[in-house]
C-alpha atoms as a PDB file:
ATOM      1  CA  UNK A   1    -112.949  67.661-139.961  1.00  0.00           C
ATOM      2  CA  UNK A   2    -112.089  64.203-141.184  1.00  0.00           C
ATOM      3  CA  UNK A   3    -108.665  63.734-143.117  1.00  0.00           C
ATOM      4  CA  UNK A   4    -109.322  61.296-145.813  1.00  0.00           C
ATOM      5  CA  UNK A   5    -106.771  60.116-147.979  1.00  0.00           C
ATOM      6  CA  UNK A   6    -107.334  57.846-151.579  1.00  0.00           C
ATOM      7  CA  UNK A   7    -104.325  55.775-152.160  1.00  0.00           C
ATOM      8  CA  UNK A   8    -104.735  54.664-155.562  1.00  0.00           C
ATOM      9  CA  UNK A   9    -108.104  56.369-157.443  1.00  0.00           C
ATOM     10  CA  UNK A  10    -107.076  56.428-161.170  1.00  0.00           C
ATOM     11  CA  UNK A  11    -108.860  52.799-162.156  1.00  0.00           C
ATOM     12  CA  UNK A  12    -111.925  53.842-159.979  1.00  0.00           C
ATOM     13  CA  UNK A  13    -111.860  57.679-161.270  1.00  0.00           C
ATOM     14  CA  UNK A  14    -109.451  58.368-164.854  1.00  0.00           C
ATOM     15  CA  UNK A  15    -111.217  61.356-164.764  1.00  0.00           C
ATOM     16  CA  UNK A  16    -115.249  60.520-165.975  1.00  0.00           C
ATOM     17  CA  UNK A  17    -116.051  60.494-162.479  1.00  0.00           C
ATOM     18  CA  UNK A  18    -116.550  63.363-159.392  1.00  0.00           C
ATOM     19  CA  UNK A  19    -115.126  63.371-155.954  1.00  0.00           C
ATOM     20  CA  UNK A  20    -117.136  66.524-154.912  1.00  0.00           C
ATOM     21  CA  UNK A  21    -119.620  64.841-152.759  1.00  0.00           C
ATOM     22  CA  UNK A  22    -116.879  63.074-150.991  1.00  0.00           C
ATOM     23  CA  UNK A  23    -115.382  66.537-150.611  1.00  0.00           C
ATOM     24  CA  UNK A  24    -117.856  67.654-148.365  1.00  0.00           C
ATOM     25  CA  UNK A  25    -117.046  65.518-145.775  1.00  0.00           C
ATOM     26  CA  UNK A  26    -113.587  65.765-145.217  1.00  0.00           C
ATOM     27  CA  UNK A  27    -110.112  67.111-146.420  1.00  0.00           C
ATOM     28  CA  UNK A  28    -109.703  64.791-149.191  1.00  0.00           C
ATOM     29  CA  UNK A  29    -106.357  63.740-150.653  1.00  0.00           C
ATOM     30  CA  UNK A  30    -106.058  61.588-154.308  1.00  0.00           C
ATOM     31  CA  UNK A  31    -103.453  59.758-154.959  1.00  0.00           C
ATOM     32  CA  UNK A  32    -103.526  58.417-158.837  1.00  0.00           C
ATOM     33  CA  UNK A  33    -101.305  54.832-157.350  1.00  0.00           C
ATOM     34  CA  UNK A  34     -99.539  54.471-154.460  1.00  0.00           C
ATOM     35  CA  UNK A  35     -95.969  52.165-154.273  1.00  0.00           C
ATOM     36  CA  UNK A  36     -95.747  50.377-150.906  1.00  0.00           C
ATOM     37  CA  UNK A  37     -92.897  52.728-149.815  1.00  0.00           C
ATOM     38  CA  UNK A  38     -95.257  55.819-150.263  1.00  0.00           C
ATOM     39  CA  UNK A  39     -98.255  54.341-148.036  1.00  0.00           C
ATOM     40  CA  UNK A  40     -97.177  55.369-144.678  1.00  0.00           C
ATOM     41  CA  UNK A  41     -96.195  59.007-145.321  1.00  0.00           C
ATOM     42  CA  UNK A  42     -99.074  59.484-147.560  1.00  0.00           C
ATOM     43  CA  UNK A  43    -101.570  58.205-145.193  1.00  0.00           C
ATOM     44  CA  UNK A  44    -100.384  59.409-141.876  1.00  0.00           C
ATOM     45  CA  UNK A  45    -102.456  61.857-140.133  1.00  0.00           C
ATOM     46  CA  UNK A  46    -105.214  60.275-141.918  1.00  0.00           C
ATOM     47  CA  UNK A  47    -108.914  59.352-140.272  1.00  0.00           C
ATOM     48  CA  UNK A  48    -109.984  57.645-143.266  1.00  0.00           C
ATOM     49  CA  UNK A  49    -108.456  55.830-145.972  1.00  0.00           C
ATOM     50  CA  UNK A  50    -109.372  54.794-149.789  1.00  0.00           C
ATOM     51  CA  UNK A  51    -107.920  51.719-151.116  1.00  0.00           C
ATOM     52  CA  UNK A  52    -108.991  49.154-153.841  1.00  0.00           C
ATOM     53  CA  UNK A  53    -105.154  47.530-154.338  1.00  0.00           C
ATOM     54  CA  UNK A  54    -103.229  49.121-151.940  1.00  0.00           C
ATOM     55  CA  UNK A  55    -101.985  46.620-149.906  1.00  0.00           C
ATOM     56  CA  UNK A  56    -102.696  47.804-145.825  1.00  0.00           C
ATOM     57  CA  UNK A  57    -100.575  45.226-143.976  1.00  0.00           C
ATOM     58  CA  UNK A  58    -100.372  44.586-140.336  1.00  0.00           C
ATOM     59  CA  UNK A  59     -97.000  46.441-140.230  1.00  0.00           C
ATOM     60  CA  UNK A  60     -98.521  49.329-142.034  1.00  0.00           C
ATOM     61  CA  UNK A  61    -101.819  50.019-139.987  1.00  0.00           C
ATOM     62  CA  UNK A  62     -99.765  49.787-136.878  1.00  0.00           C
ATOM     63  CA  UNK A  63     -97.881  52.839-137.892  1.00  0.00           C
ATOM     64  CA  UNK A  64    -101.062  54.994-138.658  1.00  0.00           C
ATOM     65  CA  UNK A  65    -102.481  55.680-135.228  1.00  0.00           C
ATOM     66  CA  UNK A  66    -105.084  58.650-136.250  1.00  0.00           C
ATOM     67  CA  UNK A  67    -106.351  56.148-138.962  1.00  0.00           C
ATOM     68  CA  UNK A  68    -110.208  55.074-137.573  1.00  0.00           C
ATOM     69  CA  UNK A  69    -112.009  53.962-140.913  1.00  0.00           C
ATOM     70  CA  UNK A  70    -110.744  51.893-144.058  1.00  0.00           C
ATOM     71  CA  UNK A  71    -113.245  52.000-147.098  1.00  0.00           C
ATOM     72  CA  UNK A  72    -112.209  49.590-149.692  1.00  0.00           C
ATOM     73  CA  UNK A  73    -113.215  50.421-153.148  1.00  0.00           C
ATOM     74  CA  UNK A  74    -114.206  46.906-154.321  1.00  0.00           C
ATOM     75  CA  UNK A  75    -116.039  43.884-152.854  1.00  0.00           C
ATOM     76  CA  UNK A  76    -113.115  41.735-151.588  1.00  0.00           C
ATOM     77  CA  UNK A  77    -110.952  43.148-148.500  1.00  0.00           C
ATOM     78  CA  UNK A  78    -108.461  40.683-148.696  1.00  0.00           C
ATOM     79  CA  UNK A  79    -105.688  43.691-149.366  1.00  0.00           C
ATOM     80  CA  UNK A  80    -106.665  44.280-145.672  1.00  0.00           C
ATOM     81  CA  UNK A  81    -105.113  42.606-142.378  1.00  0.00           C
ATOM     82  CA  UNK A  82    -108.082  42.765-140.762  1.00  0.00           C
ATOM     83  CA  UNK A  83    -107.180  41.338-137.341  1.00  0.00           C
ATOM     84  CA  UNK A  84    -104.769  44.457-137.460  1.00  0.00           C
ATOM     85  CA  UNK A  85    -107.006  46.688-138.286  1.00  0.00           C
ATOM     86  CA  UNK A  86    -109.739  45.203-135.535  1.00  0.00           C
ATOM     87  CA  UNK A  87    -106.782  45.484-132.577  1.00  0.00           C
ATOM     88  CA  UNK A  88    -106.807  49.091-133.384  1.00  0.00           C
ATOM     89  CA  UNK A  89    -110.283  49.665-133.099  1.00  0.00           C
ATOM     90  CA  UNK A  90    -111.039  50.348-136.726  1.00  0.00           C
ATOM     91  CA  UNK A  91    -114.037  49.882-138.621  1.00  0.00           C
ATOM     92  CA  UNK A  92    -113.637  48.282-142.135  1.00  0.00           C
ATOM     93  CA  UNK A  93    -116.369  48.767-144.946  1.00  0.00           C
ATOM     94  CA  UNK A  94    -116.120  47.436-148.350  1.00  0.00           C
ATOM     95  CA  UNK A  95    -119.152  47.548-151.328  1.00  0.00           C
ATOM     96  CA  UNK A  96    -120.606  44.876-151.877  1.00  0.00           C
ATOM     97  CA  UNK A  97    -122.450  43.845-155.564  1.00  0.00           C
ATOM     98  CA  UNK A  98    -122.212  47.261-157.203  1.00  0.00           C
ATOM     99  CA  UNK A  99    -120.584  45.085-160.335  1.00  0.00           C
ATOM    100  CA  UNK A 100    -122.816  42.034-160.488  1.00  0.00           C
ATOM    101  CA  UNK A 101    -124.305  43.524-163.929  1.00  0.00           C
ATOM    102  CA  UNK A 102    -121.254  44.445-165.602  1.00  0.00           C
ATOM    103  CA  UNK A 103    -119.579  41.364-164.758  1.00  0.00           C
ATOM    104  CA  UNK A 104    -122.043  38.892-165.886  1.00  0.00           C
ATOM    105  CA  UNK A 105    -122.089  41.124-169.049  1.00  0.00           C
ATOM    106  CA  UNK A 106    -118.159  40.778-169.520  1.00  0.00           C
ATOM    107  CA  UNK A 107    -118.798  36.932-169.080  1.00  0.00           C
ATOM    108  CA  UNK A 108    -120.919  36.403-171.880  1.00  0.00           C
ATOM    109  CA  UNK A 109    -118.835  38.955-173.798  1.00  0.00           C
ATOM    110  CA  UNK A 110    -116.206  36.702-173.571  1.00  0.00           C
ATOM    111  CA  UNK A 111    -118.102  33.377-174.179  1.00  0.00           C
ATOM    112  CA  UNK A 112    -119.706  34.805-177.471  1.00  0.00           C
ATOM    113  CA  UNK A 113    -116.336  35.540-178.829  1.00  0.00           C
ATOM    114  CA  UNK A 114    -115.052  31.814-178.000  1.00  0.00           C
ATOM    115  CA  UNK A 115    -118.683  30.710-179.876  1.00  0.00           C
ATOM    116  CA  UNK A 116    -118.646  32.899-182.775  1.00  0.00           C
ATOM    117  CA  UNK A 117    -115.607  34.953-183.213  1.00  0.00           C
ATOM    118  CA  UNK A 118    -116.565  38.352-184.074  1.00  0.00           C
ATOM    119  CA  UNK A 119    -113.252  40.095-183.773  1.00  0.00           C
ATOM    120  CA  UNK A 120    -111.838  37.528-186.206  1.00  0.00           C
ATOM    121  CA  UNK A 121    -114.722  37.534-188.938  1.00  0.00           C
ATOM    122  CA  UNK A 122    -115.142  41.114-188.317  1.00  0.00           C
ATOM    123  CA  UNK A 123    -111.447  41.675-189.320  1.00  0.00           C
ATOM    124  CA  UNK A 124    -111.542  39.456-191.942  1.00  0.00           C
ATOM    125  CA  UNK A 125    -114.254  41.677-193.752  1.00  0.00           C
ATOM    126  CA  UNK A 126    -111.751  44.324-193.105  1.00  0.00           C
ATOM    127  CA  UNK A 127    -109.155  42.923-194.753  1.00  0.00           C
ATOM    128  CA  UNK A 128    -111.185  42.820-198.068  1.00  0.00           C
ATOM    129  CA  UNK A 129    -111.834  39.040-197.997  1.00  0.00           C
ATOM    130  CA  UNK A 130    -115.649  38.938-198.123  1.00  0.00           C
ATOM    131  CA  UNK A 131    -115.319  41.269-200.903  1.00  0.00           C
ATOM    132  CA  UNK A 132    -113.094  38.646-202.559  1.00  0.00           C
ATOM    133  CA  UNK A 133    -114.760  35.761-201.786  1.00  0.00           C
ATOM    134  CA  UNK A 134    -117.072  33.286-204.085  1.00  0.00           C
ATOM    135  CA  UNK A 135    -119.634  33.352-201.862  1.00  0.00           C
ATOM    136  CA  UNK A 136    -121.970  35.106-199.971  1.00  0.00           C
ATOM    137  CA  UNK A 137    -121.049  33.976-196.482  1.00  0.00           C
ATOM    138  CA  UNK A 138    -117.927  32.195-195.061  1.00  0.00           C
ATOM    139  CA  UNK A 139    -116.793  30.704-192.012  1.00  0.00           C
ATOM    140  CA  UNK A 140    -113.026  31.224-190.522  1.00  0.00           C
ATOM    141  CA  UNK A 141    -113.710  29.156-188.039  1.00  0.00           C
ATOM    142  CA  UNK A 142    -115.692  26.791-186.521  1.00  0.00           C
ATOM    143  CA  UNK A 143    -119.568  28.400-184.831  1.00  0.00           C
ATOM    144  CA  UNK A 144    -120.783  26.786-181.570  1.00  0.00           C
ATOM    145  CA  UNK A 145    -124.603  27.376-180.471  1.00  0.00           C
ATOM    146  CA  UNK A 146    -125.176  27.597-177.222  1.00  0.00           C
ATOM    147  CA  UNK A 147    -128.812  26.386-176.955  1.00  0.00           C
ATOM    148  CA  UNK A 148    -128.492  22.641-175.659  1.00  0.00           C
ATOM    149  CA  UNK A 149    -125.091  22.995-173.757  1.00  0.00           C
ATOM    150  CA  UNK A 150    -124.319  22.556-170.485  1.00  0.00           C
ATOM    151  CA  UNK A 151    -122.975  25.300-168.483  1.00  0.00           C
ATOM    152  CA  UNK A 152    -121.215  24.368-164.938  1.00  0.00           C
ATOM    153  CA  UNK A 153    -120.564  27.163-162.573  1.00  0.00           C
ATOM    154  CA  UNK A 154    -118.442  27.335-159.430  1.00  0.00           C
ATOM    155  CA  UNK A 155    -119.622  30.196-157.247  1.00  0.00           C
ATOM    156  CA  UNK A 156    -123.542  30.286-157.764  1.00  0.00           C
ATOM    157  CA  UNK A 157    -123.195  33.996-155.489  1.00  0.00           C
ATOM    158  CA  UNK A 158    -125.049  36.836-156.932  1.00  0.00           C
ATOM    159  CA  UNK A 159    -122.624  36.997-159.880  1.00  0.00           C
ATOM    160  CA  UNK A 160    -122.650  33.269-160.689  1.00  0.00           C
ATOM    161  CA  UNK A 161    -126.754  33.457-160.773  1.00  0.00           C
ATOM    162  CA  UNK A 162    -127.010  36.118-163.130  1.00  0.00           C
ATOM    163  CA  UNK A 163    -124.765  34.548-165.439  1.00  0.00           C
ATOM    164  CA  UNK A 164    -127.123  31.739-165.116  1.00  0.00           C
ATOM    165  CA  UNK A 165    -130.271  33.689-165.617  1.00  0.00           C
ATOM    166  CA  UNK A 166    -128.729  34.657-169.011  1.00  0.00           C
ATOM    167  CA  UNK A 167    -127.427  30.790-169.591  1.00  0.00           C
ATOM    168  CA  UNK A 168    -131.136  29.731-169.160  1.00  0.00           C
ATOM    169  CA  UNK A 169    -132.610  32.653-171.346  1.00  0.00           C
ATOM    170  CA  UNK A 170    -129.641  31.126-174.091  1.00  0.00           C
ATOM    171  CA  UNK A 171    -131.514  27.396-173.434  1.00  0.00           C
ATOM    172  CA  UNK A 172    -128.491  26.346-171.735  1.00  0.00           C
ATOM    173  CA  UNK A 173    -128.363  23.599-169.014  1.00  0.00           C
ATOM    174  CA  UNK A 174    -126.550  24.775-165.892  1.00  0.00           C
ATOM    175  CA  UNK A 175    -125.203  22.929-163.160  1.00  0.00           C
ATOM    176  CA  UNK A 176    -123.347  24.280-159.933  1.00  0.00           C
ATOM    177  CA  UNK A 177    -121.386  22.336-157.263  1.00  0.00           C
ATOM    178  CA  UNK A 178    -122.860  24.861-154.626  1.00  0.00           C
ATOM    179  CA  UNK A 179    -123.272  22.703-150.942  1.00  0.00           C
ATOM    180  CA  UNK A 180    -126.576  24.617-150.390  1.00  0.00           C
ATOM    181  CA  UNK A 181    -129.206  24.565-153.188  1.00  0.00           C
ATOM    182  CA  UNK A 182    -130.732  28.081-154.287  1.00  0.00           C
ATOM    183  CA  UNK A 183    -134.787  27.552-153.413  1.00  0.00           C
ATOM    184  CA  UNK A 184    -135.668  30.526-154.829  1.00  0.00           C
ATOM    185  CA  UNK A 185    -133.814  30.774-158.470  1.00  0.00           C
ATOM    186  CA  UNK A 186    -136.489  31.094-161.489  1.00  0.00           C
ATOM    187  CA  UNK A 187    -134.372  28.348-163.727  1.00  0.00           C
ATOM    188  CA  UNK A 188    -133.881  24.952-163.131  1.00  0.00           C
ATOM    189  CA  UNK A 189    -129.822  24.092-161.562  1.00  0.00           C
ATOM    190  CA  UNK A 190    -128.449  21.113-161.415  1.00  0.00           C
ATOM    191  CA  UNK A 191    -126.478  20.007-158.664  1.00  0.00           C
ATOM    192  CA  UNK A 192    -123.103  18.008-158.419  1.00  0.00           C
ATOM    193  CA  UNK A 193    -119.800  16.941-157.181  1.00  0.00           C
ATOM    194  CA  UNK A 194    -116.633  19.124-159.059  1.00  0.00           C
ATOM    195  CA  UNK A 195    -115.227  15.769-161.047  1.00  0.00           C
ATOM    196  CA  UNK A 196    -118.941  15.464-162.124  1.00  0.00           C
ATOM    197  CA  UNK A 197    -119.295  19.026-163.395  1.00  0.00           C
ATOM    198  CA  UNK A 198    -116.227  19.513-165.129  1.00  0.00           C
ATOM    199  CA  UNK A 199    -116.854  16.147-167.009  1.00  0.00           C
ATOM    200  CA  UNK A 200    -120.061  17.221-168.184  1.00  0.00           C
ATOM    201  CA  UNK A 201    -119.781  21.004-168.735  1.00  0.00           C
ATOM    202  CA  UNK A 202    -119.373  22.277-171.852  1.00  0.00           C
ATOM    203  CA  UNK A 203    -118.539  25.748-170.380  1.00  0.00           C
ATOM    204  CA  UNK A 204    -117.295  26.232-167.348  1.00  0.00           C
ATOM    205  CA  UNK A 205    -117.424  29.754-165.681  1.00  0.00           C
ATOM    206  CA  UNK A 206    -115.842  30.450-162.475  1.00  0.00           C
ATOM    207  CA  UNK A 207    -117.915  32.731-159.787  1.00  0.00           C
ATOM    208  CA  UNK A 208    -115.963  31.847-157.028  1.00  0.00           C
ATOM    209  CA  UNK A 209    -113.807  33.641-154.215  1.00  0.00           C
ATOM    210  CA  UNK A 210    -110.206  32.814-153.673  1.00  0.00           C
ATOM    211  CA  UNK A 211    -109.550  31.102-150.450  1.00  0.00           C
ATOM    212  CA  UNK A 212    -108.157  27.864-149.572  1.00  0.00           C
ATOM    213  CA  UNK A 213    -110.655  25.657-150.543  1.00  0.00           C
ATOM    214  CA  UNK A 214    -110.616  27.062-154.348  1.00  0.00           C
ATOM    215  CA  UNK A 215    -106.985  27.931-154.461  1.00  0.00           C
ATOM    216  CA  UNK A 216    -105.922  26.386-158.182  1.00  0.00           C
ATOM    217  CA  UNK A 217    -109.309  24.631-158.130  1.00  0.00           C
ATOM    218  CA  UNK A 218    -108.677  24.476-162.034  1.00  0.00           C
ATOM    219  CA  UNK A 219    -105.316  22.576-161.612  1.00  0.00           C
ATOM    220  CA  UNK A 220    -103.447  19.650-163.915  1.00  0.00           C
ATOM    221  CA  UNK A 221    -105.538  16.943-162.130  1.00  0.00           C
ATOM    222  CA  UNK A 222    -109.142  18.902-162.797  1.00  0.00           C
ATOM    223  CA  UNK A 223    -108.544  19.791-166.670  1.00  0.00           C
ATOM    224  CA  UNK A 224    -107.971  16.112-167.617  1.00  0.00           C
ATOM    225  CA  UNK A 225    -111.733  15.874-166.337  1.00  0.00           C
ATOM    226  CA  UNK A 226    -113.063  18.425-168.989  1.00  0.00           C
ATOM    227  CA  UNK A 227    -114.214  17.623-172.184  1.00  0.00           C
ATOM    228  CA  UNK A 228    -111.905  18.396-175.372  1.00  0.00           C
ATOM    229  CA  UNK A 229    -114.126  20.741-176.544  1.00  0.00           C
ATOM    230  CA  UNK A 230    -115.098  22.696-173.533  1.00  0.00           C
ATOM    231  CA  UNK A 231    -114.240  26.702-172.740  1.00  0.00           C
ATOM    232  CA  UNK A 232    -113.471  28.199-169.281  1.00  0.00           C
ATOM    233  CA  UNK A 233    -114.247  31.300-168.169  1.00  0.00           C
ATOM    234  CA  UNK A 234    -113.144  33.283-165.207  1.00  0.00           C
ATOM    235  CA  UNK A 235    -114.178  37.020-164.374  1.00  0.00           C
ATOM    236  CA  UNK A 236    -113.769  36.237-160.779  1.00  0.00           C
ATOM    237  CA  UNK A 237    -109.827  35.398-159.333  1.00  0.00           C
ATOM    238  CA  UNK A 238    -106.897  34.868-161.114  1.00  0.00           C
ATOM    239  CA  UNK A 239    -105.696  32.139-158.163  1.00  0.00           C
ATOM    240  CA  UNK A 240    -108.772  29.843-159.316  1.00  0.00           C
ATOM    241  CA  UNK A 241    -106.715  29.073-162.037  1.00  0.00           C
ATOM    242  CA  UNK A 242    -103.239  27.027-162.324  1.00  0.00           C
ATOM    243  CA  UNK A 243    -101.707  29.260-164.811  1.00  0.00           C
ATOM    244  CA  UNK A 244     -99.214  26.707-165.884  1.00  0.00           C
ATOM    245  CA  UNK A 245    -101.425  23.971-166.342  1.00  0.00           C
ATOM    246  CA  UNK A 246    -103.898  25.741-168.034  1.00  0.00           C
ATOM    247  CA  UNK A 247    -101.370  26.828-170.677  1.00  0.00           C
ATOM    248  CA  UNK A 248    -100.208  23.094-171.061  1.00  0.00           C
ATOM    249  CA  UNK A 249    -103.944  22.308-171.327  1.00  0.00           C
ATOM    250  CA  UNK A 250    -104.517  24.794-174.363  1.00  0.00           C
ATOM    251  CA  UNK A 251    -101.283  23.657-175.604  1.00  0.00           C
ATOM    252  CA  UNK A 252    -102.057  20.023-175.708  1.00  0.00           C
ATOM    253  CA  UNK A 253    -105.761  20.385-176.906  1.00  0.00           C
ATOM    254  CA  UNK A 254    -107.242  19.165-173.567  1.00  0.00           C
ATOM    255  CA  UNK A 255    -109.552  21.678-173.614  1.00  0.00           C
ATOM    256  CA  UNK A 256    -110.729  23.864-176.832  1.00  0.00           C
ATOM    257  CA  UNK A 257    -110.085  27.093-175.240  1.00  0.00           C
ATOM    258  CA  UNK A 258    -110.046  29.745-172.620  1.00  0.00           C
ATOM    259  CA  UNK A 259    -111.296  33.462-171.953  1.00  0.00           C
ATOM    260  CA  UNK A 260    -109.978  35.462-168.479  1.00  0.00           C
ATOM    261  CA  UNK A 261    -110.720  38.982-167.241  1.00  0.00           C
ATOM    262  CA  UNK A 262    -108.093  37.995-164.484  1.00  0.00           C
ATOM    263  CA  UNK A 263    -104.692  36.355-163.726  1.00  0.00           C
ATOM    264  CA  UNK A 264    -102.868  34.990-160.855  1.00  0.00           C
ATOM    265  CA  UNK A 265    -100.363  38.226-161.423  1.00  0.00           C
ATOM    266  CA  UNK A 266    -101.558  41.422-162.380  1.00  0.00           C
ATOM    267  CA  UNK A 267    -100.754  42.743-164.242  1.00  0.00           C
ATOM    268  CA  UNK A 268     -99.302  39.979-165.531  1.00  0.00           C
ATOM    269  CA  UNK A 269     -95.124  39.971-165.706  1.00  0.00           C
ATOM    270  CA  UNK A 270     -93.856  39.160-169.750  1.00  0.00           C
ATOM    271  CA  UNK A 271     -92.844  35.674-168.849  1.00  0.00           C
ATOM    272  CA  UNK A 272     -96.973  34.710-167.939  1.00  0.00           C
ATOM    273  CA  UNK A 273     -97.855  31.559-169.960  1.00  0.00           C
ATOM    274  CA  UNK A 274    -101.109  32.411-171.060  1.00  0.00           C
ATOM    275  CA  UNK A 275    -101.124  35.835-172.711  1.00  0.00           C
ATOM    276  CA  UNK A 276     -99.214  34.487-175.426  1.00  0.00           C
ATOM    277  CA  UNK A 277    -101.412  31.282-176.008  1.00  0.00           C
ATOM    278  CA  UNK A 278    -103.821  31.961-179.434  1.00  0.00           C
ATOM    279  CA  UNK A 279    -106.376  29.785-177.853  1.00  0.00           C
ATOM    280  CA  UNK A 280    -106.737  31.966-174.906  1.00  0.00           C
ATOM    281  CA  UNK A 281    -108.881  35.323-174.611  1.00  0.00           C
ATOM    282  CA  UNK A 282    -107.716  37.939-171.984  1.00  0.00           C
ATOM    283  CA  UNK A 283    -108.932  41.297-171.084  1.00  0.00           C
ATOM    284  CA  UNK A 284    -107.123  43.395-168.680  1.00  0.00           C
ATOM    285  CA  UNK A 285    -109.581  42.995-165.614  1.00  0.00           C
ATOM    286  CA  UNK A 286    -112.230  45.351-167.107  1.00  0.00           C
ATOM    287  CA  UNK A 287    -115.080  43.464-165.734  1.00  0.00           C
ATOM    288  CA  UNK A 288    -115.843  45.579-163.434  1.00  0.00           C
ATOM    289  CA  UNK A 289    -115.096  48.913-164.937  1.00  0.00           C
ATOM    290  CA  UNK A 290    -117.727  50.068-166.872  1.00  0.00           C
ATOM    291  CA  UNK A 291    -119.107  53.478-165.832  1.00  0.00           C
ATOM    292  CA  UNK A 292    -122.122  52.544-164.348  1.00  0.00           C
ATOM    293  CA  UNK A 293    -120.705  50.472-162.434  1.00  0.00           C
ATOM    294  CA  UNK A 294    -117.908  52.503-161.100  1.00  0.00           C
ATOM    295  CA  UNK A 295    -120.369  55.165-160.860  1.00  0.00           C
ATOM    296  CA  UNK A 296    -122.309  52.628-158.129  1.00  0.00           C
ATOM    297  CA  UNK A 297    -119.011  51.866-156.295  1.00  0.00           C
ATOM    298  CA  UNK A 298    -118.286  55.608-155.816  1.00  0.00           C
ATOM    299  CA  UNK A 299    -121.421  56.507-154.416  1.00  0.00           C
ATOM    300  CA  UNK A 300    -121.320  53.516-152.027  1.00  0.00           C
ATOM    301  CA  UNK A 301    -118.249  54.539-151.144  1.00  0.00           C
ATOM    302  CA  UNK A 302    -119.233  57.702-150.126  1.00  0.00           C
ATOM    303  CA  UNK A 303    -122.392  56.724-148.711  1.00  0.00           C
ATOM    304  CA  UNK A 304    -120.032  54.227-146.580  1.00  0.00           C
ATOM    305  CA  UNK A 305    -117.953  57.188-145.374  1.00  0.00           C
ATOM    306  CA  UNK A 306    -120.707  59.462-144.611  1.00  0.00           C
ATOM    307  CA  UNK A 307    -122.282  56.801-142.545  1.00  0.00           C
ATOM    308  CA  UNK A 308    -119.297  56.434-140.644  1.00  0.00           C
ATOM    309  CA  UNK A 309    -118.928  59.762-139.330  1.00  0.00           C
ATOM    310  CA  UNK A 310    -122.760  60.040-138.657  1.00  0.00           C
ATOM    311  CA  UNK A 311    -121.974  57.547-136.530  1.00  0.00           C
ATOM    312  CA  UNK A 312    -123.821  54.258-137.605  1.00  0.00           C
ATOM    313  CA  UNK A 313    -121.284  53.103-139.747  1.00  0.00           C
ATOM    314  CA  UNK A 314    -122.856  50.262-142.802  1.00  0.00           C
ATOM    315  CA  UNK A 315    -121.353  47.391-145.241  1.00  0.00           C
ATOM    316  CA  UNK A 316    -118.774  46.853-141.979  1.00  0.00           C
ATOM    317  CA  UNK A 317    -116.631  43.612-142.785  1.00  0.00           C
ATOM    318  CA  UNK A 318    -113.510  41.754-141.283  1.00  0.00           C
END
């Protein structure tokens, strides 16, 4: 019987969702969060192990000798030292694209508000003012259509080419920077160089994973490329995005404005520059969250597990 210990469950489970199935294949042990101290007396003994933030460093998963599997509850494994865990002999699965959905829906969430500002009309009527006003309609700020504008994206992955499927459906332009084209997208893409892109998007929406080469790709230099009145988006990685010099940015008016699922800290300490910025939207990485898309990532999960201990072990990474 398999030992299997969840480090930190609440975000993936607050309670809407069931571990029974995982249950039934193994002793199974939930931990709400789990504080760095707390990892290697929680998880030792353990055959399997649960994370989706817990950080398993090399020092850790060399002091957990029964461990044999690590299932990560999200898409990216870099919480995982993976040459560690590959010395050791064990297996590493993560889920891949349970979120794509969700996440391209959060996106355009996010863009609509920039465009049209519900929450602010919609709060406006609340206050009494359309009841109070001379007219029959009023505008409290400026509305943006989308049809006609150009939409760059960095990261044309599965998540980047849904958001343009729904860009082209909007009779949006879209361009990528992507090295290899896409044959077999159903929408015309434009391809180009990142000074290019930036200083001919309208919207820019980052897709991209964090790694060296897109470390603060959105940095001092690259906003002085984008247009005035041009948005960014990112639902992807917090460390896409200079934090600093995006707040200067918004500050200065060097680019109209900014809408984030994620940040470079998270969450994000009271000194961050860009929660208090009014021309910056930020939700508290819920992109991913919805229940039918945690719903997926659970039964991966399991499915991951289960195939492990069959024996022919699936979505194996690192």
């Amino acid at each position: 019987m398999h030992s299997i210990v969840i480090l930190d469950g609440y975000c993936l489970n607050p309670g809407d969702l069931s571990w029974e199935a995982l249950e039934s294949l193994g002793t199974v042990t939930v931990y709400d969060r789990t504080a760095p101290d707390e990892i290697i007396s929680r998880a030792q003994g353990a055959t399997i192990l649960l994370t989706n933030k817990t950080v398993l460093s090399a020092e850790t998963i060399q002091k957990l000798p029964a461990l044999q599997f690590i299932s990560v509850l999200a898409t990216g494994y870099n919480i995982v030292d993976t040459q560690a865990a590959g010395s050791q002999g064990i297996l590493l699965s993560n889920v891949p694209a349970y979120s794509t959905d969700s996440v391209a829906q959060l996106t355009w969430a996010l863009l609509l508000e920039l465009t049209h500002q519900v929450g602010l009309h919609a709060s406006s009527v609340r206050r009494g003012d359309w009841s109070s006003s001379l007219d029959f309609s009023y505008q409290k700020s400026p509305l943006m259509e989308l049809s006609g504008l150009t939409l760059g994206i960095i990261g044309l992955g599965v998540i980047g080419q849904k958001v343009a499927q729904i860009a082209h459906a909007f009779g949006m332009q879209i361009q990528s920077i992507e090295r290899a084209k896409k044959p077999s997208l159903s929408y015309p893409v434009s391809y180009t160089d990142l000074e290019t892109l930036l200083k001919t998007s309208d919207v820019l929406s980052l897709h991209a994973p964090l790694n060296a080469e897109t470390d603060k790709i959105i940095n001092a230099k690259t906003l002085t490329w984008m247009k005035p009145t041009s948005f960014i988006l990112n639902t992807s990685r917090g460390g896409l995005i200079d934090s600093e010099a995006l707040a200067q940015a918004l500050e200065n008016k060097v680019i109209a404005g900014a809408a984030l699922d994620v940040l470079d800290q998270e969450p994000p300490p009271s000194t961050h520059p860009l929660p208090p910025s009014p021309r910056c939207l930020i939700t508290p990485h819920i992109a991913w969250a919805t229940f039918a898309a945690r719903q997926r990532l659970l039964d991966q999960t399991i499915q991951n597990v289960k195939s492990f201990i069959e024996g022919h072990p699936i979505n194996i990474v690192g």
